[in-house]
C-alpha atoms as a PDB file:
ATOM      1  CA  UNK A   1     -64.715   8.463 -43.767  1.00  0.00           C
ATOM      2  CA  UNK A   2     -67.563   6.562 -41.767  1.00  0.00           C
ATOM      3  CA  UNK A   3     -66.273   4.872 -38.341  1.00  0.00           C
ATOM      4  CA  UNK A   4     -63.399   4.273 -36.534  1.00  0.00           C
ATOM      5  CA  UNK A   5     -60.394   1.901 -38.218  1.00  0.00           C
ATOM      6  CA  UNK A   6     -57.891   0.293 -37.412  1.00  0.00           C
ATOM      7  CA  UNK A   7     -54.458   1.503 -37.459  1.00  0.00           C
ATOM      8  CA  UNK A   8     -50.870   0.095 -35.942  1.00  0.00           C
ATOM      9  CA  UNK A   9     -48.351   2.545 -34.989  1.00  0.00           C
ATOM     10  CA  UNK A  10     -44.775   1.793 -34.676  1.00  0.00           C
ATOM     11  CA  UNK A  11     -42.864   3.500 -31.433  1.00  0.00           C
ATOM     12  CA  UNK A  12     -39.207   4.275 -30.957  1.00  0.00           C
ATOM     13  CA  UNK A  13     -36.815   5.989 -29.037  1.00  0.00           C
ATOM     14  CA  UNK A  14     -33.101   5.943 -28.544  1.00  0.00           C
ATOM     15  CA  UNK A  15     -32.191   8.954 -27.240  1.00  0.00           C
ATOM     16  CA  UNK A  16     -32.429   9.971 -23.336  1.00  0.00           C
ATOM     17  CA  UNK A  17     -34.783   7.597 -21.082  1.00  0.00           C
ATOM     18  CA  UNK A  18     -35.842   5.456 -23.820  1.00  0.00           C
ATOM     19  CA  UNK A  19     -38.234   3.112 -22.252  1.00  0.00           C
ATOM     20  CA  UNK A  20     -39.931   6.470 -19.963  1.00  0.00           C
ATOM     21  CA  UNK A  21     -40.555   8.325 -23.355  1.00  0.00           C
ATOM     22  CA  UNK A  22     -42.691   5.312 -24.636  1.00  0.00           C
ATOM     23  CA  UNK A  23     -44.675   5.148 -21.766  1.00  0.00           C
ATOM     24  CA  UNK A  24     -45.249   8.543 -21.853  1.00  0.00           C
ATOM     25  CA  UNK A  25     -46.036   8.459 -25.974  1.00  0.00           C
ATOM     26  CA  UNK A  26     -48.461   5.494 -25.429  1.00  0.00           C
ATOM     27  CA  UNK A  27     -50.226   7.863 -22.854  1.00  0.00           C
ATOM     28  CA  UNK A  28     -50.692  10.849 -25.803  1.00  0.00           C
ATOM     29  CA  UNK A  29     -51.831   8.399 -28.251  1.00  0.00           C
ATOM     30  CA  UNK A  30     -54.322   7.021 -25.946  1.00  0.00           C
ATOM     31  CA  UNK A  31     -55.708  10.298 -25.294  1.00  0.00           C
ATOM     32  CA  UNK A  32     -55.755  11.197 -29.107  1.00  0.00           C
ATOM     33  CA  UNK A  33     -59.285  12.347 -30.036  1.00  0.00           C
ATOM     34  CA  UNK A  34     -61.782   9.674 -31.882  1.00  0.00           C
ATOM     35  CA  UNK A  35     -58.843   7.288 -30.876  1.00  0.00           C
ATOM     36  CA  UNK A  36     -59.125   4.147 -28.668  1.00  0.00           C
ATOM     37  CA  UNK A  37     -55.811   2.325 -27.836  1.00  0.00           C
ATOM     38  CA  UNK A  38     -56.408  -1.263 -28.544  1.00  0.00           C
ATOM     39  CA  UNK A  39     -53.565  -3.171 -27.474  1.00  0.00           C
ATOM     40  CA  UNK A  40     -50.172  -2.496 -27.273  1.00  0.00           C
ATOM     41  CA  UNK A  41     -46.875  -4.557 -27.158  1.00  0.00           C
ATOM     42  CA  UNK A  42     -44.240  -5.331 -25.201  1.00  0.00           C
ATOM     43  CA  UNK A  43     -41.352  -3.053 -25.563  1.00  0.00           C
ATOM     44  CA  UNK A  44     -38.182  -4.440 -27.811  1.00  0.00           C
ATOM     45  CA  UNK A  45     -34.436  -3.534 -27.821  1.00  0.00           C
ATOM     46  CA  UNK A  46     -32.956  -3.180 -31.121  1.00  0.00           C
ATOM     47  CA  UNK A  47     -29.618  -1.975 -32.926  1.00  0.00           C
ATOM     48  CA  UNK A  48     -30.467   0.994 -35.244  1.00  0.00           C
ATOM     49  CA  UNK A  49     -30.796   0.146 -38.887  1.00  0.00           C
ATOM     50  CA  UNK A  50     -28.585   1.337 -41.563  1.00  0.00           C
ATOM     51  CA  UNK A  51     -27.122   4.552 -38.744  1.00  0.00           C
ATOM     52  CA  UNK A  52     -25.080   4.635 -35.566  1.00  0.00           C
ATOM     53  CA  UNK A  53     -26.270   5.645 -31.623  1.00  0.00           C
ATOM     54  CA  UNK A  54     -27.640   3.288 -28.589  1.00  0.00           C
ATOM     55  CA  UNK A  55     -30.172   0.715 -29.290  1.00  0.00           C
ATOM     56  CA  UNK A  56     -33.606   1.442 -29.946  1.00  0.00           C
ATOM     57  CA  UNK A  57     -36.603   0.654 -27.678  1.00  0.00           C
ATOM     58  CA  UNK A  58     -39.835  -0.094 -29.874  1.00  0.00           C
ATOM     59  CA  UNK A  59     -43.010  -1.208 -29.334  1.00  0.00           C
ATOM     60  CA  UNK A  60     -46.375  -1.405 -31.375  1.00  0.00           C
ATOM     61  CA  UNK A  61     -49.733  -0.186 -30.765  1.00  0.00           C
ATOM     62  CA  UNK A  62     -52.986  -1.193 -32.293  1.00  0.00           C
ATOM     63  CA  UNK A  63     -55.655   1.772 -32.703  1.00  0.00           C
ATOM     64  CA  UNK A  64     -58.918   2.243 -33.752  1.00  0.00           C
ATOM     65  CA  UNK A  65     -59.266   5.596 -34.605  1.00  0.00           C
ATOM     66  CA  UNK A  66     -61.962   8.126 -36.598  1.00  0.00           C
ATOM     67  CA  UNK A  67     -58.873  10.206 -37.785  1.00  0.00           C
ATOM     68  CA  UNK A  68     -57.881   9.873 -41.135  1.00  0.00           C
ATOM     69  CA  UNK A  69     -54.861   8.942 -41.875  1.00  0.00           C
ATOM     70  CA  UNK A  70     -53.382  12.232 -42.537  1.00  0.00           C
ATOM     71  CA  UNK A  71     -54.841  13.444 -39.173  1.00  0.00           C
ATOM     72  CA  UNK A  72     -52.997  11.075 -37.449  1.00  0.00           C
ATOM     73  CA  UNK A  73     -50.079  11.262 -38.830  1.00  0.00           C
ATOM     74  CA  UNK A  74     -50.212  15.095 -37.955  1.00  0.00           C
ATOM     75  CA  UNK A  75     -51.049  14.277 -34.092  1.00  0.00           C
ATOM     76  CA  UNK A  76     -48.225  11.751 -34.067  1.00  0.00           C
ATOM     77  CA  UNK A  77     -45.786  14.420 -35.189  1.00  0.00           C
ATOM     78  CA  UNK A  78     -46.958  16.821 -32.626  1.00  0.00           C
ATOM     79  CA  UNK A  79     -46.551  13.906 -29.789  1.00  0.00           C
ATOM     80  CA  UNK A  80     -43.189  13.536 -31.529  1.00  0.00           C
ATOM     81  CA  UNK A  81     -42.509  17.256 -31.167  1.00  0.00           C
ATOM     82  CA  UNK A  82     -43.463  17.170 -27.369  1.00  0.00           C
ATOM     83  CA  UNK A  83     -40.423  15.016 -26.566  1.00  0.00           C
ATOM     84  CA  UNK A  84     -38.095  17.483 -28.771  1.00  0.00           C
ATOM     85  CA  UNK A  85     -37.997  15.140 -32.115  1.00  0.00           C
ATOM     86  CA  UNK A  86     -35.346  16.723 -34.274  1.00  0.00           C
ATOM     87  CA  UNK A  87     -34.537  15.685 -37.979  1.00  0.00           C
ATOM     88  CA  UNK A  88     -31.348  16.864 -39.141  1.00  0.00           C
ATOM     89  CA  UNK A  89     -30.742  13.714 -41.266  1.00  0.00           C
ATOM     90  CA  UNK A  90     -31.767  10.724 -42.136  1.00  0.00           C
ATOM     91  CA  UNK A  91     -31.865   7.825 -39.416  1.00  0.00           C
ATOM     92  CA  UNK A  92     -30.500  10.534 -36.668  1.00  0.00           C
ATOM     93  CA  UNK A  93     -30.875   8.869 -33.095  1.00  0.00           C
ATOM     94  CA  UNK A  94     -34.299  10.561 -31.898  1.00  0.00           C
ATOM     95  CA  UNK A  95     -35.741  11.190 -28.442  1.00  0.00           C
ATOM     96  CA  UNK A  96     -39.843   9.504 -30.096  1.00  0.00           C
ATOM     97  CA  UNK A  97     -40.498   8.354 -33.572  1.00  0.00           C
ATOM     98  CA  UNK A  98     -43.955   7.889 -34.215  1.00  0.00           C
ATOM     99  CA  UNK A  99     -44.818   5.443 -37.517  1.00  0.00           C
ATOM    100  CA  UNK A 100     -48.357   5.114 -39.293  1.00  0.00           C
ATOM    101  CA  UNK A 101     -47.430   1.270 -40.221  1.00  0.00           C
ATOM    102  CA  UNK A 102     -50.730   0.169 -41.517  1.00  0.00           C
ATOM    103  CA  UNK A 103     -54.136   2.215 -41.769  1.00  0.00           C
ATOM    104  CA  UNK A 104     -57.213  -0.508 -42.583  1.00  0.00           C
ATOM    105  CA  UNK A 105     -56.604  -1.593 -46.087  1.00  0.00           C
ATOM    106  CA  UNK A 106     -55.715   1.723 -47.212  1.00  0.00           C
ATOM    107  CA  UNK A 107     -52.676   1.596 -49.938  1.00  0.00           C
ATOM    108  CA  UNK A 108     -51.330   5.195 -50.751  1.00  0.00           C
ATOM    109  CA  UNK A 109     -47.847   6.599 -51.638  1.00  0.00           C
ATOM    110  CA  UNK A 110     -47.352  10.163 -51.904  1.00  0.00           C
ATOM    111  CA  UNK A 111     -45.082  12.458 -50.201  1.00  0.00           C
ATOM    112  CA  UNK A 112     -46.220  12.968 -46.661  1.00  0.00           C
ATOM    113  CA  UNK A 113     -47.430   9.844 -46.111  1.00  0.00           C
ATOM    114  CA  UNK A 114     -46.946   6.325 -47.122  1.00  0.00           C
ATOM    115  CA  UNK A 115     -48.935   3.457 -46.309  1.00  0.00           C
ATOM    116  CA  UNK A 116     -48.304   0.892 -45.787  1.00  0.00           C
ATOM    117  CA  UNK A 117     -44.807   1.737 -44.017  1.00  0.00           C
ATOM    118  CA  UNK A 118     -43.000   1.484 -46.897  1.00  0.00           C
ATOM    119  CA  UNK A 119     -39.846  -0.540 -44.987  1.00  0.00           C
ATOM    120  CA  UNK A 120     -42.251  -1.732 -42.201  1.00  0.00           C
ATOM    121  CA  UNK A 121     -42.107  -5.115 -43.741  1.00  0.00           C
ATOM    122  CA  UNK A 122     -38.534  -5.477 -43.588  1.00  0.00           C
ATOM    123  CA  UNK A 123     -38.046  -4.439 -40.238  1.00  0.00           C
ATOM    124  CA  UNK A 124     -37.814  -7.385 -37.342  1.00  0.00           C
ATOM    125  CA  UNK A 125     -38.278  -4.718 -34.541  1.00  0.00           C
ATOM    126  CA  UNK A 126     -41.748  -3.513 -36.021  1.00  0.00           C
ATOM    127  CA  UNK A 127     -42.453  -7.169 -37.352  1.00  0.00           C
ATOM    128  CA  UNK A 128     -42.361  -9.156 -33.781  1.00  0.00           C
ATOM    129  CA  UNK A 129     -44.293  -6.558 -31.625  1.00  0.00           C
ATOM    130  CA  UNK A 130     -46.285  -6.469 -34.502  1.00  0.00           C
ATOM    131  CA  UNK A 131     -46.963 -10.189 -34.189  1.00  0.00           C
ATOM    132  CA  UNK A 132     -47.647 -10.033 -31.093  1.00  0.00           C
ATOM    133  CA  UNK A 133     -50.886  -8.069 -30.356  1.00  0.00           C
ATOM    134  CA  UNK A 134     -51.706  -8.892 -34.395  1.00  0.00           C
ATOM    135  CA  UNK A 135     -51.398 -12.901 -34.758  1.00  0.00           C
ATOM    136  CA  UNK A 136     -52.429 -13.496 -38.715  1.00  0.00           C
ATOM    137  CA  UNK A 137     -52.457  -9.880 -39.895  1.00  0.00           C
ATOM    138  CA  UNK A 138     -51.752  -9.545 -43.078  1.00  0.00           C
ATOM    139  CA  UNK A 139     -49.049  -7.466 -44.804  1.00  0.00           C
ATOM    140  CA  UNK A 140     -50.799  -5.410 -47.371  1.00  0.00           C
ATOM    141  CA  UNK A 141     -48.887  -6.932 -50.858  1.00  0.00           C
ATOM    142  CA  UNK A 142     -46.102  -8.722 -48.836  1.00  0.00           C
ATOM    143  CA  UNK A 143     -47.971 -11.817 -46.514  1.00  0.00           C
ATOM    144  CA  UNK A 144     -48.464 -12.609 -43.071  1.00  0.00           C
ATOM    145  CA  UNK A 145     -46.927 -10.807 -40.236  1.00  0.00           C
ATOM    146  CA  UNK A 146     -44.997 -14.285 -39.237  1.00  0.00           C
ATOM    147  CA  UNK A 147     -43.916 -15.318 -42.422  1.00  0.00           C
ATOM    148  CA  UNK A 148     -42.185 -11.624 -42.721  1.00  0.00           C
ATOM    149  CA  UNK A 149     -41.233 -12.041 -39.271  1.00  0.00           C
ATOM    150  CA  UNK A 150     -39.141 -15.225 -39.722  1.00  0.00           C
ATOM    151  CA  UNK A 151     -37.721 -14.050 -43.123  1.00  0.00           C
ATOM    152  CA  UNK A 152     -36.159 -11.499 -40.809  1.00  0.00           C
ATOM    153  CA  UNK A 153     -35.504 -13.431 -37.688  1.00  0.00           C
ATOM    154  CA  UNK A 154     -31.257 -12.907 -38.683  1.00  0.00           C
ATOM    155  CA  UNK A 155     -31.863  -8.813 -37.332  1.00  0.00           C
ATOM    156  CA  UNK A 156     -31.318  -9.223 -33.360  1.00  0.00           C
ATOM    157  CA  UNK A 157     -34.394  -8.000 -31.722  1.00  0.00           C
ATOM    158  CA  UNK A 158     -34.669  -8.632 -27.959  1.00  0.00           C
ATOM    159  CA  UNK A 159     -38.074  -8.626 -25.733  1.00  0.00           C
ATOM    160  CA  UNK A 160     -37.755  -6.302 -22.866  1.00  0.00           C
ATOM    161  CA  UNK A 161     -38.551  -7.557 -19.121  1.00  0.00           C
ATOM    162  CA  UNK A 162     -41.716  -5.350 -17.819  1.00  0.00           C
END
C-alpha cells in the first residue's frame, strides 16, 4: 500500500462510564502508529439496536492512516481489549466497540473483516456523526451520507452536550 488513507471508525460504549471510555479510546487511536486523527465527532446517545442494556454513547472519527485495513482492525481490537471488551453473544452491551466503517474506496467481504460496515449504512447513530465531520461522503454502493441519514432519521439518536 503507498500512503496514508483515509478511514472512519465508528465508537461505542454502553457499559460502565460510557462517555470516559471514548475519550480515553479516541486517545489510543490517536496514538496508533502511521495514524493521524483527523477529526472526530461529537458524541451521540442512542438505544441499542436489535438487544437490550443502557443507551449507547457513539461517536465517529476520521483517520488517515498507513495501516492496512487488516492492521487496523487488529489495533482497534487490542484498544477494545484494554477496556475489557467481552463477546459472549451477539449485540452484548460492551465496555468499547471499535468499527472499521469505511477504508478509502476499498470494497471487501470476507470473514474478519468487512468493508464497508456491512450495517453501517443503516445505522442513524453511525450515519449523523458520520455527517458531521464527513459532509458529502459517499456511501460506497448505497449514496450520500445525508440521504442515508434522513432515510433513517425515525431511529432516535440524540447529540450529547460537551
Amino acid at each position: 500500500m503507498t500512503g496514508p488513507r483515509r478511514a472512519y471508525v465508528g465508537l461505542g460504549a454502553n457499559l460502565g462510564d460510557a462517555r470516559a471510555t471514548l475519550q480515553q479510546a479516541l486517545v489510543r487511536i490517536a496514538a496508533l502508529p502511521r495514524t493521524q486523527l483527523v477529526s472526530r465527532s461529537s458524541l451521540y446517545r442512542s438505544a441499542p439496536v436489535d438487544a437490550g442494556g443502557p443507551d449507547f454513547v457513539n461517536a465517529v472519527v476520521e483517520l488517515s492512516t498507513g495501516l492496512d485495513p487488516l492492521a487496523l482492525l487488529h489495533a482497534l481490537q487490542a484498544i477494545e481489549q484494554e477496556h475489557g471488551r467481552e463477546r459472549p453473544y451477539r449485540n452484548a452491551p460492551r465496555t468499547l466497540d471499535l468499527d472499521v466503517l469505511l477504508y478509502a474506496d476499498i470494497l471487501q467481504a470476507d470473514p474478519v473483516l468487512t468493508l464497508p460496515h456491512p450495517r453501517g449504512h443503516e445505522r442513524a447513530f453511525v450515519l449523523q456523526p458520520l455527517a458531521e465531520i464527513a459532509p458529502g461522503l459517499q456511501w460506497p454502493g448505497r449514496g450520500a451520507i445525508e440521504a442515508l441519514a434522513g432515510a433513517v432519521a425515525h431511529q432516535p439518536v440524540e447529540k450529547l452536550r460537551p
